[in-house]
Protein backbone atom coordinates (compact mmCIF):
# COMPACT_ATOMS: atom_id res chain seq x y z
CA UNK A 1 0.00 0.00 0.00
CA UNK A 2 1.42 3.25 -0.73
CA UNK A 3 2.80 5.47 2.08
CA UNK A 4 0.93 8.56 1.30
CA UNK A 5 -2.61 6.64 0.79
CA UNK A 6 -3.31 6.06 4.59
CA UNK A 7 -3.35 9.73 5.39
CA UNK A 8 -5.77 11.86 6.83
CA UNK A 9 -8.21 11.61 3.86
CA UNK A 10 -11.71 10.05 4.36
CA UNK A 11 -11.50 6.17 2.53
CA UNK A 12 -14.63 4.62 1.16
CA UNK A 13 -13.27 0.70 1.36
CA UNK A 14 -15.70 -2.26 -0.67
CA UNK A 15 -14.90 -5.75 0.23
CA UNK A 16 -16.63 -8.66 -2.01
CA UNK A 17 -16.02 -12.66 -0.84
CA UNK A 18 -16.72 -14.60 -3.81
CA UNK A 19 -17.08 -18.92 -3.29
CA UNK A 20 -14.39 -19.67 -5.81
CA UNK A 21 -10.93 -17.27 -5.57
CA UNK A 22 -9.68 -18.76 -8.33
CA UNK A 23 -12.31 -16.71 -10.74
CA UNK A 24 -12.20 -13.40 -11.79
CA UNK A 25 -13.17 -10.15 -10.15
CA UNK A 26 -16.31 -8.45 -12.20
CA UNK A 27 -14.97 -5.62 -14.24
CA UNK A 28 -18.43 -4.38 -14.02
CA UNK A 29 -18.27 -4.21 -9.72
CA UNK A 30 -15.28 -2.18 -9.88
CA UNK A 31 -16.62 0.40 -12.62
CA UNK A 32 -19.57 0.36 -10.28
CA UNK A 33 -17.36 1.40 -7.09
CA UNK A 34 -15.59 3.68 -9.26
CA UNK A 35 -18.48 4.80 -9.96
CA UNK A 36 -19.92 5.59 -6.27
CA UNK A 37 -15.95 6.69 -5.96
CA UNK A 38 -16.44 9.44 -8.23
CA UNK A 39 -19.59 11.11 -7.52
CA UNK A 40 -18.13 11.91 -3.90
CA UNK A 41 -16.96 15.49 -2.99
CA UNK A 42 -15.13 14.76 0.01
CA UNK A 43 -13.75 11.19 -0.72
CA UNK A 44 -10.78 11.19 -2.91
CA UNK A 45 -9.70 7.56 -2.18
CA UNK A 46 -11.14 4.08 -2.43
CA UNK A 47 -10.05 0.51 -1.75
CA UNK A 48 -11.48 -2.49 -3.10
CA UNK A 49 -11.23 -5.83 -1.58
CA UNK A 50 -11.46 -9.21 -3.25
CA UNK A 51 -11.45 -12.75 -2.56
CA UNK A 52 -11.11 -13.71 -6.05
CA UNK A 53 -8.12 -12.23 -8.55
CA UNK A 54 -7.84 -9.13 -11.17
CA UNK A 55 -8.05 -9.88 -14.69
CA UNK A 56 -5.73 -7.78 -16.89
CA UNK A 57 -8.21 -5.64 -18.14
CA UNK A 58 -8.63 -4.18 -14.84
CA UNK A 59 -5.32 -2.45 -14.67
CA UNK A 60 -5.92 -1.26 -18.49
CA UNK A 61 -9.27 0.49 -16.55
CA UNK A 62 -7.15 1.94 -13.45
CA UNK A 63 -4.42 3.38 -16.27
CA UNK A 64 -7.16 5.70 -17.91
CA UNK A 65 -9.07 6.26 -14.58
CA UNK A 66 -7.78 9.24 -13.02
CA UNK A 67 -10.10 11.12 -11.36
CA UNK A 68 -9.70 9.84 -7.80
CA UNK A 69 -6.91 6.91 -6.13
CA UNK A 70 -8.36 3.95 -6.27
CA UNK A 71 -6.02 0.83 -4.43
CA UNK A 72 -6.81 -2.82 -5.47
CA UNK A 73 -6.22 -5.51 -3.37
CA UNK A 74 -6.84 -9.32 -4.61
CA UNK A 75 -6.70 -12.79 -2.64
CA UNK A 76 -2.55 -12.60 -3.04
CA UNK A 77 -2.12 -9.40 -1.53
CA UNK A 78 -4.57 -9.99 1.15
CA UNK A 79 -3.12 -13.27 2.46
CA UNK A 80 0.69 -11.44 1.65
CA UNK A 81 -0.61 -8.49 3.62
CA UNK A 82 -2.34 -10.50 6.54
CA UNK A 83 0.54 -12.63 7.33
CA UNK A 84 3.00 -9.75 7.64
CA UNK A 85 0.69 -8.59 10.25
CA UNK A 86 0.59 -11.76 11.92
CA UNK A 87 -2.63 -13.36 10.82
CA UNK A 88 -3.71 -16.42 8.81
CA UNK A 89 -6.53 -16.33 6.30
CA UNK A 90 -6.10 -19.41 4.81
């Protein structure tokens, strides 16, 4: 997670558990945060939490969306980020 992200800023976090994390994230649920993202005037930063993965074309979305920070975090960085604090998701 980037330094300057956790700052004083208001945060609008999503968190989605899908049965299978070996399937794809929705491009459509993440347009649709972006979305709710967006139309905020005091929230300039979003996270979005999956148990399943990122296809590709998400990042191609995330390079052309620039209106507010928006962090993505997938099954491998949640387990990579949980077990450097000390817990176990699996």
């Amino acid at each position: 997670m980037p330094d300057d992200f956790l700052d004083n800023d208001e945060i609008i976090v999503q968190v989605k558990h899908r049965k299978n994390s070996n399937k794809y994230e929705p491009l459509k649920e993440i347009h649709g945060f972006a979305g709710v993202l967006a139309v905020q005037t005091n929230v300039y930063k979003g996270i979005y939490v999956t148990s399943a993965k990122y296809h590709d074309n998400v990042g191609n979305f995330l390079n052309n969306y620039s209106i507010k920070r928006l962090l993505l975090i997938d099954i491998e960085k949640w387990v990579d980020m949980s077990e450097s604090c000390g817990y176990s998701i699996s």
